[in-house]
Protein backbone atom coordinates (compact mmCIF):
# COMPACT_ATOMS: atom_id res chain seq x y z
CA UNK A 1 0.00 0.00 0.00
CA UNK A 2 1.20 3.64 -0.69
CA UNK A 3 2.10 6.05 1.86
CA UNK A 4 -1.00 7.79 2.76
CA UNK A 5 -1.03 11.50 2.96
CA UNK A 6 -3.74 13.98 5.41
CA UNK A 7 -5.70 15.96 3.43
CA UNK A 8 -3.96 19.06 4.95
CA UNK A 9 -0.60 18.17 3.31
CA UNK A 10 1.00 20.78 0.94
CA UNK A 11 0.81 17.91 -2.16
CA UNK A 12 -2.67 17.00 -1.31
CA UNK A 13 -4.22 20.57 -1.77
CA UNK A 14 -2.02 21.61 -4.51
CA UNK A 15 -3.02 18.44 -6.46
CA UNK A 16 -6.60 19.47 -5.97
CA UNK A 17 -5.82 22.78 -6.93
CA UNK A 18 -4.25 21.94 -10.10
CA UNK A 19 -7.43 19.86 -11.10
CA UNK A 20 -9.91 19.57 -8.37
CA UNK A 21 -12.15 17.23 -10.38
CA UNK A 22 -10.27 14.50 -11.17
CA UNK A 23 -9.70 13.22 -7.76
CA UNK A 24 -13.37 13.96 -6.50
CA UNK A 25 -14.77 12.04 -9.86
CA UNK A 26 -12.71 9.32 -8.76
CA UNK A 27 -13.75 9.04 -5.10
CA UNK A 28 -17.41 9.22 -6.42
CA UNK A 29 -16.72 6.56 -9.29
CA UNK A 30 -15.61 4.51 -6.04
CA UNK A 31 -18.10 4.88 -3.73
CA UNK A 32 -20.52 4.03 -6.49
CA UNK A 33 -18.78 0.87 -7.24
CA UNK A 34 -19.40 0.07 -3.39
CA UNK A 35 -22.93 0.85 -3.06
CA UNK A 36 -23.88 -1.13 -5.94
CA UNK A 37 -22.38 -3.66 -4.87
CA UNK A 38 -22.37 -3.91 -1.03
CA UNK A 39 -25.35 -1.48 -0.83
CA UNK A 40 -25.24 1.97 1.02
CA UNK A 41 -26.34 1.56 4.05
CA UNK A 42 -23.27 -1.52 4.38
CA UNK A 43 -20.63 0.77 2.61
CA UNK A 44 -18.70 2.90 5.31
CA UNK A 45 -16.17 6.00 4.51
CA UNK A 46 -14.07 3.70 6.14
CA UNK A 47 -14.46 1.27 3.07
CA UNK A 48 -14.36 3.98 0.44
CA UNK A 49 -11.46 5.17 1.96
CA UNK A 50 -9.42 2.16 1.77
CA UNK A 51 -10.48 1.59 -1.70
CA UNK A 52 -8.93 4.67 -2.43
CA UNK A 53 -5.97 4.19 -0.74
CA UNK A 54 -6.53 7.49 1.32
CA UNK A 55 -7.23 8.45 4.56
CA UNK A 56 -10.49 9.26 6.36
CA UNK A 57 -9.42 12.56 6.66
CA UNK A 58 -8.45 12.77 3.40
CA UNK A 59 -11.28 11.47 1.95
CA UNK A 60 -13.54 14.22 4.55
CA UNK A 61 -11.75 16.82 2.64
CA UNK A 62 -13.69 16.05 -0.77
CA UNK A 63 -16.64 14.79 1.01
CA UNK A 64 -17.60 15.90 5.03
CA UNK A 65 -19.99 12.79 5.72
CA UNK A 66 -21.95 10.08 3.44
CA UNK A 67 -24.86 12.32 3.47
CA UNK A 68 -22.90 14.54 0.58
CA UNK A 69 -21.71 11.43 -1.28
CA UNK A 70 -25.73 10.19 -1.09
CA UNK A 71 -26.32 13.84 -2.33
CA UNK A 72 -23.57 13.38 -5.27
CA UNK A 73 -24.51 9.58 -6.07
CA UNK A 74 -28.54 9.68 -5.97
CA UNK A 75 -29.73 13.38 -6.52
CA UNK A 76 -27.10 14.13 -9.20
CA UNK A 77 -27.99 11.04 -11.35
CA UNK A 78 -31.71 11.39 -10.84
CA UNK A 79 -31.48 14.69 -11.76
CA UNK A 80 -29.14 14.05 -14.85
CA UNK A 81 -31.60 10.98 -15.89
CA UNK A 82 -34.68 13.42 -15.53
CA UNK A 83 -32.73 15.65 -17.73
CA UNK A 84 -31.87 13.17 -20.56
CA UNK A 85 -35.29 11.83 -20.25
CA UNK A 86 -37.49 14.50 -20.62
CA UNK A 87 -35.44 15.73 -23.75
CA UNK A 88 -35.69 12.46 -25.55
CA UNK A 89 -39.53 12.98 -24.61
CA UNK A 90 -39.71 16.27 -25.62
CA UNK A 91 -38.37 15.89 -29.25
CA UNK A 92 -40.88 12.39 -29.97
CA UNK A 93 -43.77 13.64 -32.33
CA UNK A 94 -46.48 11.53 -30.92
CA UNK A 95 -47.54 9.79 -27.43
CA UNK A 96 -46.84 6.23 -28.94
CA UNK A 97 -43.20 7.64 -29.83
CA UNK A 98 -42.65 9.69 -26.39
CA UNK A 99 -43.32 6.50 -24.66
CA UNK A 100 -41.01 4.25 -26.47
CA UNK A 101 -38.32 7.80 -26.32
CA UNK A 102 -39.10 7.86 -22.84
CA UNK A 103 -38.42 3.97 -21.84
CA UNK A 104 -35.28 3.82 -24.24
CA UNK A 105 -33.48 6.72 -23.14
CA UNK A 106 -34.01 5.15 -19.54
CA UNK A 107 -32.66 1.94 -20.90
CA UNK A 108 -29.66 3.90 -22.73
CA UNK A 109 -28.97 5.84 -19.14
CA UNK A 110 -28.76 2.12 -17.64
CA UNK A 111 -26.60 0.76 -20.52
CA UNK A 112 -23.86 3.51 -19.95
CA UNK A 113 -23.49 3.80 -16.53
CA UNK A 114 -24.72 0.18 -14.87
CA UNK A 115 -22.72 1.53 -11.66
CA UNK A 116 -24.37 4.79 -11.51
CA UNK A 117 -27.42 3.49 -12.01
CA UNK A 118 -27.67 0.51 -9.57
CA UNK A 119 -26.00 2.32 -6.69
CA UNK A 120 -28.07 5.74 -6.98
CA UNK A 121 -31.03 3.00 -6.69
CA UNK A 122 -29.77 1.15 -3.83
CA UNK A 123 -29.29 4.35 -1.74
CA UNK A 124 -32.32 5.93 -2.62
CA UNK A 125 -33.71 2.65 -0.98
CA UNK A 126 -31.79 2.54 2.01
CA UNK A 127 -30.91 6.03 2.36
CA UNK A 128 -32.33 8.50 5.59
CA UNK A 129 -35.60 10.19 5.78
CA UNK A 130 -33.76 13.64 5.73
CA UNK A 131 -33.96 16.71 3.40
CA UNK A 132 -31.94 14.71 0.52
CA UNK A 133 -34.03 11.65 0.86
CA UNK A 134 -37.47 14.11 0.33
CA UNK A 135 -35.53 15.86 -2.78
CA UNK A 136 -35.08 12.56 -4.79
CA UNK A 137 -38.54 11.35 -3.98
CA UNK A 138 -39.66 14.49 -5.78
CA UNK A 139 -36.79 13.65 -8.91
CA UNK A 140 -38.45 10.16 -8.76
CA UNK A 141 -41.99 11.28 -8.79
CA UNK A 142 -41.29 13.70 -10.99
CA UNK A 143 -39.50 10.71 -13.68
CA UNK A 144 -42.45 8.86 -13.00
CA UNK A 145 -45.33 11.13 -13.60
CA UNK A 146 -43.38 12.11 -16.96
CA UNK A 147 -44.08 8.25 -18.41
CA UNK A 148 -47.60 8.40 -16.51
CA UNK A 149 -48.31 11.92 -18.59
CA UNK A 150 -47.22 10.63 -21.99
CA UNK A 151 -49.52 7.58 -21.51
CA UNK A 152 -52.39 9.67 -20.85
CA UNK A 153 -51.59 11.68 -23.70
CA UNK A 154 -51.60 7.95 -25.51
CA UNK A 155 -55.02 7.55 -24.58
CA UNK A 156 -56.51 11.16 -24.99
CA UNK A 157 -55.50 10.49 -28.69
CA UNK A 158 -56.77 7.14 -28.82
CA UNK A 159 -52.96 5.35 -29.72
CA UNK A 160 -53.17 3.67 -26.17
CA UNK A 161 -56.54 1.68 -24.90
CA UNK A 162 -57.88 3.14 -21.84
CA UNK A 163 -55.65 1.87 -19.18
CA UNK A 164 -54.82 3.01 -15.60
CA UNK A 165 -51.57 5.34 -16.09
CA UNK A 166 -50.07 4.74 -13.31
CA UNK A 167 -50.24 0.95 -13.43
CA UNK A 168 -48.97 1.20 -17.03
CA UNK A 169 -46.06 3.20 -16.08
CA UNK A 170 -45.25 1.06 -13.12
CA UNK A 171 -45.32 -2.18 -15.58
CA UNK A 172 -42.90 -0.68 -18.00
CA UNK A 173 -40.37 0.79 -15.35
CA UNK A 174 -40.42 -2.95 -13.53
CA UNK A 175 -39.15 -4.37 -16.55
CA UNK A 176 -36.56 -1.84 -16.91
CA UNK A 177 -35.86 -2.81 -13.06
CA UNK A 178 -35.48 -5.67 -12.65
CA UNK A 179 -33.15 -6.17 -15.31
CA UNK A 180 -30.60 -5.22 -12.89
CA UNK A 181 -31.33 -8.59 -11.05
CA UNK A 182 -30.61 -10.71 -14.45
CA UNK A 183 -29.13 -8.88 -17.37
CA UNK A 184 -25.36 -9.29 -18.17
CA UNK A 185 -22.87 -6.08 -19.50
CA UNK A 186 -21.52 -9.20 -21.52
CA UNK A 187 -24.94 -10.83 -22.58
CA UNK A 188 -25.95 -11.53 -26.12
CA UNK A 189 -27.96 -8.11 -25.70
CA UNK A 190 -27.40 -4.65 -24.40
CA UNK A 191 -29.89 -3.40 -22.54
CA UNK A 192 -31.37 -0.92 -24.92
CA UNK A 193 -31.62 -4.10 -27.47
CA UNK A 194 -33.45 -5.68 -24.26
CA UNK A 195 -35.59 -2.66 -23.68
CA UNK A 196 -36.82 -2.32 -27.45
CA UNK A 197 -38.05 -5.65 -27.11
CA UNK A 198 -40.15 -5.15 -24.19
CA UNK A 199 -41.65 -2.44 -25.45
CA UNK A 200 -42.96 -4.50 -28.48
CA UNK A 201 -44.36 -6.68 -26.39
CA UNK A 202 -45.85 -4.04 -24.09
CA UNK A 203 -47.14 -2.66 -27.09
CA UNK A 204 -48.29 -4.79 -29.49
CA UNK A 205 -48.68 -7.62 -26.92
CA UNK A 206 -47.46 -11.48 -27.33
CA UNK A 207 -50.04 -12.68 -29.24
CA UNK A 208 -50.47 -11.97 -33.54
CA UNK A 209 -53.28 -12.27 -33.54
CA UNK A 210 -57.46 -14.21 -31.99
CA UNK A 211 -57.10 -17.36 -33.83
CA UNK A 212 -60.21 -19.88 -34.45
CA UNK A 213 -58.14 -22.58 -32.54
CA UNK A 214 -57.81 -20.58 -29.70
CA UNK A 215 -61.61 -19.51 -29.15
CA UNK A 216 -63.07 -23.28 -30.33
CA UNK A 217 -60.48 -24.45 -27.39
CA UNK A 218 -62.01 -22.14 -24.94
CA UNK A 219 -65.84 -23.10 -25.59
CA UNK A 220 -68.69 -21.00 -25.81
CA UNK A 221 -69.45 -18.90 -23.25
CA UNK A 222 -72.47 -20.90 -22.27
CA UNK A 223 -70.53 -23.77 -21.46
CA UNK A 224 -68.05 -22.04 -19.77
CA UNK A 225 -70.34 -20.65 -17.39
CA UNK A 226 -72.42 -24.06 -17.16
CA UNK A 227 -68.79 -25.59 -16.03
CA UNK A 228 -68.01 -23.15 -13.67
């Protein structure tokens, strides 16, 4: 291990000086590496800080307590995938298209930064009820009532069935959510690939199309109900 040097040393502050991003971005690329995959509420500075090959101190000097690396991990990304979101959504020319613009950019978010991603999502879970906590709740509700919007839009225009929005939108984010639980960064698909697919079949459904074999197999309704 590398001598370790207190953030109050002439080298440390002059190296931050000289570009007082680099180090920071690479604190935060750690500490979302840990939180994705330990979780935050098992990830001390402690741990980050070994990572990093730093001290506590040191690593206090970029960042005072975990609250401003949950502020830097979670509200930052929300706030960036809000961002990315709602322009993909704003330059679709109908509701069919901003739903599919709105689910694939999420997908695309996920595809380049898994890390990001997955540990933003696993503090915003186990994170504090504090100030930060209540600000990405509203980045989240605000996401969410975006997809919820252009559905309704979708049915005002008569492209979507009349459906319950909100149970819509919470049936396309699950699928984009859970594919952190399965997918692979080395699968056969990236997750975009993945996403267009489920939106087919959110869409357009799994079946072509009512075939005669289907209803003769399911009886008249008569003798349905005579069975029952």
């Amino acid at each position: 291990m590398s001598q370790r040097r207190t953030a109050s040393s002439p080298p440390a502050r002059a190296a931050a000086a000289d570009a007082p991003d680099t180090r920071e971005n690479q604190l935060l690329a750690i500490a979302r590496s840990l939180f994705a995959r330990d979780g935050y509420e098992r990830t001390s500075m402690r741990d980050i800080a070994e990572v990093a090959d730093i001290t506590k101190a040191a690593l206090y000097y970029y960042f005072p307590n975990k609250e401003a690396l949950y502020e830097r991990v979670v509200l930052e990304s929300m706030q960036s995938l809000v961002d990315d979101v709602s322009a993909a959504v704003a330059a679709a020319d109908s509701p069919t298209a901003r739903i599919r613009a709105f689910m694939q950019s999420s997908a695309d978010v996920f595809d380049l930064a898994r890390d990001r991603w997955i540990a933003g999502s696993r503090a915003f879970r186990e994170g504090g009820r504090g100030g930060q906590h209540l600000a990405a709740i509203a980045l989240r509700d605000r996401y969410e009532n975006l997809l919820r919007q252009c559905i309704s839009e979708g049915i005002a225009s008569g492209e979507v069935r009349a459906i319950d929005p909100a149970i819509a939108g919470r049936f396309l984010l699950s699928g984009l959510n859970q594919m952190t639980n399965w997918h692979r960064p080395d699968g056969r698909l990236g997750v975009t690939e993945v996403m267009r697919q489920f939106l087919d079949m959110a869409l357009h459904g799994l079946l072509a199309e009512a075939r005669p074999a289907d209803t003769a197999a399911a009886g008249p309704p008569a003798a349905r109900s005579a069975k029952a």
